[in-house]
Protein backbone atom coordinates (compact mmCIF):
# COMPACT_ATOMS: atom_id res chain seq x y z
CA UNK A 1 57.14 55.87 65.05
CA UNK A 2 59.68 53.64 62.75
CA UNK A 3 61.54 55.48 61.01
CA UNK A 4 62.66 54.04 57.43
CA UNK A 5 65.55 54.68 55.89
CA UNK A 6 64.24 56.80 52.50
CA UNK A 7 61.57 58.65 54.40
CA UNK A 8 58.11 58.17 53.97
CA UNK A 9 56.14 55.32 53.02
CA UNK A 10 52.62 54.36 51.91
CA UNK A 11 51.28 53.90 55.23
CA UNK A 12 51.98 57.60 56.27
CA UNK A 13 54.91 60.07 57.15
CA UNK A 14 58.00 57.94 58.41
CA UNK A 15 56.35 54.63 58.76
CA UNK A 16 57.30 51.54 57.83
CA UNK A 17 54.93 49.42 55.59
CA UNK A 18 54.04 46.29 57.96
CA UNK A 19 54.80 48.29 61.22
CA UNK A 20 52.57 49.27 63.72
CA UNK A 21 52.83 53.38 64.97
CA UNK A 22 54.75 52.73 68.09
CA UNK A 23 53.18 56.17 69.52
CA UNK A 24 50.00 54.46 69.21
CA UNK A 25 50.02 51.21 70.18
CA UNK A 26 52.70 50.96 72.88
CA UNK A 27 52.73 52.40 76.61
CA UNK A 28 55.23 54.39 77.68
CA UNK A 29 57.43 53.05 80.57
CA UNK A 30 59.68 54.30 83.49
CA UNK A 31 61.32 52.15 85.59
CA UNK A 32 64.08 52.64 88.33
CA UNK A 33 67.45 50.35 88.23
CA UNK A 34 67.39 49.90 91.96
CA UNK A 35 63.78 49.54 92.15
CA UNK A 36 63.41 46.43 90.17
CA UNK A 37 63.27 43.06 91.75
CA UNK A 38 65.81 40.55 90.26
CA UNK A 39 65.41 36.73 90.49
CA UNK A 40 67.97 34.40 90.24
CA UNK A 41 69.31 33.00 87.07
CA UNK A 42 68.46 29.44 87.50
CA UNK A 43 70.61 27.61 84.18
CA UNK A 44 73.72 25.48 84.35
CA UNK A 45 77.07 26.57 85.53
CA UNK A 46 75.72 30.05 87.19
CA UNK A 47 76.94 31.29 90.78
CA UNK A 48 75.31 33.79 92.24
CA UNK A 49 73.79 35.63 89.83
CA UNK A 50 70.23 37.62 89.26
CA UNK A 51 68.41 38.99 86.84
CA UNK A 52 64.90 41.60 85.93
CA UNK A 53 64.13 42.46 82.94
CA UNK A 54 63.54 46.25 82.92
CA UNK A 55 61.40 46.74 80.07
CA UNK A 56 60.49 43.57 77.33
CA UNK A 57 57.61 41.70 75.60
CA UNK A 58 55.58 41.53 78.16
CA UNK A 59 55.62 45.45 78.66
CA UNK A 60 54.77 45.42 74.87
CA UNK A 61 58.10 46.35 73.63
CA UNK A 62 58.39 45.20 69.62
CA UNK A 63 62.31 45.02 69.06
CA UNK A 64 64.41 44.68 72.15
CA UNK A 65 64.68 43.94 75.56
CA UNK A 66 66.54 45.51 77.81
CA UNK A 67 67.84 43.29 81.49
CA UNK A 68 69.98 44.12 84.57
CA UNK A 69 72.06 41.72 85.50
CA UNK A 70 73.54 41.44 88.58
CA UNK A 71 76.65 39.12 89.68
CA UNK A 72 78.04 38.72 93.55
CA UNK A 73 81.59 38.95 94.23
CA UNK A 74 83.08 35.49 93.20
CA UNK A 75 80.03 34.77 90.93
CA UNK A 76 79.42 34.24 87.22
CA UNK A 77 77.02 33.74 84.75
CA UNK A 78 77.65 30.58 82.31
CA UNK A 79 79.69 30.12 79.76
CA UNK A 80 77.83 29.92 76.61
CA UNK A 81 76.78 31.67 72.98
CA UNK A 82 73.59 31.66 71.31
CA UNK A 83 72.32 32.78 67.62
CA UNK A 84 71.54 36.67 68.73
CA UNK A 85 73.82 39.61 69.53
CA UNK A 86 73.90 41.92 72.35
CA UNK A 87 75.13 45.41 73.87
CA UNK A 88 76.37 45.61 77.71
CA UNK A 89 76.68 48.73 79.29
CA UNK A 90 78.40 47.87 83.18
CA UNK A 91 76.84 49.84 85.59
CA UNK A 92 79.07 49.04 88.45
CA UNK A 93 81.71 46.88 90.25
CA UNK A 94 84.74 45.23 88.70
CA UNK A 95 84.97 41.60 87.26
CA UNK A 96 85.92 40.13 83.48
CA UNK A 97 84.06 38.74 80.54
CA UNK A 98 85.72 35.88 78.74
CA UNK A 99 85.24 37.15 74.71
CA UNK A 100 86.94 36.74 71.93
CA UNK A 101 88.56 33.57 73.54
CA UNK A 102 89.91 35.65 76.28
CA UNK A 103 89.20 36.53 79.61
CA UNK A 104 89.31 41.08 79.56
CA UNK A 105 88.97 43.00 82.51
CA UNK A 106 85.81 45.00 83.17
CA UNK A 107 84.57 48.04 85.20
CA UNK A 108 81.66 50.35 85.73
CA UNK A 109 81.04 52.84 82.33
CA UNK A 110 82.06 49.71 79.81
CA UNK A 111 80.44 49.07 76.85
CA UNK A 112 80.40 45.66 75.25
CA UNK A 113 79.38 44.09 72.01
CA UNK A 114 78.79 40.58 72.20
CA UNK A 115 78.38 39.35 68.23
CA UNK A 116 75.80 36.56 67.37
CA UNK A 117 77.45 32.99 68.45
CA UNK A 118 80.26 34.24 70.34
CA UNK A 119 81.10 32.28 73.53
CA UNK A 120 80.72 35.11 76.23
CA UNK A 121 80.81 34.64 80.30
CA UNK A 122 80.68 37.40 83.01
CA UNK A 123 82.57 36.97 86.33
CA UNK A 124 82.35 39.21 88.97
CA UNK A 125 85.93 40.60 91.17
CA UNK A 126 85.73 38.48 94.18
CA UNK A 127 87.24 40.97 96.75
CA UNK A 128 84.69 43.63 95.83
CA UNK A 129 81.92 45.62 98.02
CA UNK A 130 79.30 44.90 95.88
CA UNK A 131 77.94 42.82 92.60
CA UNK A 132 79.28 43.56 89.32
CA UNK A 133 76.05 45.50 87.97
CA UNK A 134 75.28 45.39 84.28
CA UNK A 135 72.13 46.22 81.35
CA UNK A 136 72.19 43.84 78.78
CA UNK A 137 69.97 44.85 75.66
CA UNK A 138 68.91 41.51 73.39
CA UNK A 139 66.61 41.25 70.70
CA UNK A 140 63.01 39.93 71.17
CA UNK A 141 63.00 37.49 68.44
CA UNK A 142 65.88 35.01 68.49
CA UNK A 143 67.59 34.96 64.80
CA UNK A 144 65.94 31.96 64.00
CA UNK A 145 62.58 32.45 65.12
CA UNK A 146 61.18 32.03 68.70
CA UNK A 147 61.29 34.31 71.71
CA UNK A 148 64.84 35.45 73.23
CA UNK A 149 64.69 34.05 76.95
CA UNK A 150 64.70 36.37 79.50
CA UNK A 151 63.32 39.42 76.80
């Protein structure tokens, strides 16, 4: 259910007016981390980097989607910003995100906030065993309309 922020409304204990009873109309979903297929993230300036999207629109989720990410040693996604935020939790590996004009060092257990139009990249530690494993959770709906890619 969506919970609003006074309590009840009109349509019924705790819902929202205009918001569908999530315990009603939505599946619920388990899905295993290292049971997930990732593709690669085909855009410009990207090395060696994949992505799945564990759970998202097309699983009927209304809000948010929620990806794993996952960069090679010596890889990166690109360099850009875009008109939603997100939330970053690194799962493992070592590497640095460039935020906040900087580059900061990052390891598994890190949480990062990524504000609405901030320029943000991900770069994975190149003498590492393994990829620099992260969840990224991003809206469905871009801020200005339209569908988040990758949600």
């Amino acid at each position: 259910m969506v919970i609003c922020g006074d309590g009840p409304s009109r349509n019924g204990p705790n819902i929202c007016a205009g918001s569908p009873s999530l315990s009603t109309t939505r599946t619920p979903l388990i899905r295993n981390i290292d049971e997930t297929p990732r593709t690669p993230v085909q855009m410009d300036g990207v090395q060696g980097a994949s992505m799945a999207v564990m759970v998202g629109r097309a699983d009927g989720a209304p809000h948010f989607a929620l990806r794993q990410f996952a960069v090679e040693p010596g890889g990166h996604t690109p360099r850009h910003q875009h008109d939603y935020e997100h939330e970053v939790f690194v799962v493992s590996g070592e590497g640095t995100v460039f935020l906040g004009g900087r580059e900061n060092p990052i390891r598994g257990g890190d949480v990062i906030y990524v504000p609405a139009n901030e320029e943000h990249q991900f770069r994975s530690k190149q003498d590492q065993p393994g990829p620099l494993r992260f969840l990224c959770m991003v809206p469905i709906e871009q801020n200005c309309g339209g569908p988040v890619p990758g949600s």
